[in-house]
Protein backbone atom coordinates (compact mmCIF):
# COMPACT_ATOMS: atom_id res chain seq x y z
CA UNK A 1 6.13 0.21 -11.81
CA UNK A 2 2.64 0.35 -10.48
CA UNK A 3 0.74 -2.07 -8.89
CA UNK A 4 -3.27 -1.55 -8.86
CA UNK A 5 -5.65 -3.64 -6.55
CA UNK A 6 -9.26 -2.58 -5.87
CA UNK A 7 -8.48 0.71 -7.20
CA UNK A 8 -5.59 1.92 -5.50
CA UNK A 9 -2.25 2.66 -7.38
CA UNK A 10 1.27 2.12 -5.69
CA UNK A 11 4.29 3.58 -7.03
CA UNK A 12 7.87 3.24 -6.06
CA UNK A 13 9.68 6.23 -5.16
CA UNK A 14 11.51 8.31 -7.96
CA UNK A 15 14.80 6.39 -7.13
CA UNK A 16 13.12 2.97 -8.08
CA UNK A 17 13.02 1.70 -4.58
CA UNK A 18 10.55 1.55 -1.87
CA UNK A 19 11.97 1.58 1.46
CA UNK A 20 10.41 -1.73 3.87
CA UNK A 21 8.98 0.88 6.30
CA UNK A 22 6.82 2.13 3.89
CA UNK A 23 5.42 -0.33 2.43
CA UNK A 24 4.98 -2.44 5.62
CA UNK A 25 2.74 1.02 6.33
CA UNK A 26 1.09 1.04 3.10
CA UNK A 27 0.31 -2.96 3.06
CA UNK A 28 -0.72 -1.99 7.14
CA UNK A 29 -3.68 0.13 5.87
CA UNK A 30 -4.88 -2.11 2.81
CA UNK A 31 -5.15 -5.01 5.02
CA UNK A 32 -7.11 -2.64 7.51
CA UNK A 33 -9.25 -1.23 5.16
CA UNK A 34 -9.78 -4.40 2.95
CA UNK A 35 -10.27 -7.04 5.43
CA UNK A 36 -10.61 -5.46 8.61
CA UNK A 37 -10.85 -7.07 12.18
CA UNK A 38 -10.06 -11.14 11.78
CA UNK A 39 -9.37 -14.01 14.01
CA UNK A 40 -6.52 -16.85 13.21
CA UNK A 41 -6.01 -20.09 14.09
CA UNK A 42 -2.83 -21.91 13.78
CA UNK A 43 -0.27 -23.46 15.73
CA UNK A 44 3.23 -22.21 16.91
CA UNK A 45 6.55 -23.90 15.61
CA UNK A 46 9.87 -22.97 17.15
CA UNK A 47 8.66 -21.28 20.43
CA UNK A 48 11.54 -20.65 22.93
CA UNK A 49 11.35 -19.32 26.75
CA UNK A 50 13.24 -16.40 27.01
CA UNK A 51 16.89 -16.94 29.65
């Protein structure tokens, strides 16, 4: 399988299966590259003080 954005090719290992550390990396960079510094705003649900 391949996946192309902007480009840039992806492929899964030779065993069929990309291992989550990898492509946390790989998504890691494209969002670096691609978007770059951002700010967000939000709120945050289901906060809890540490015992």
């Amino acid at each position: 399988m391949r996946l192309q954005e902007q480009g840039m090719q992806y492929r899964r290992d030779d065993d069929g299966a990309m291992p989550v550390s990898k492509l946390v990396r790989r998504m890691k960079n494209v969002l670096e590259i691609e978007i770059g510094d951002v700010w967000v705003e939000g709120e945050v649900s289901n906060l809890r003080k540490q015992a």
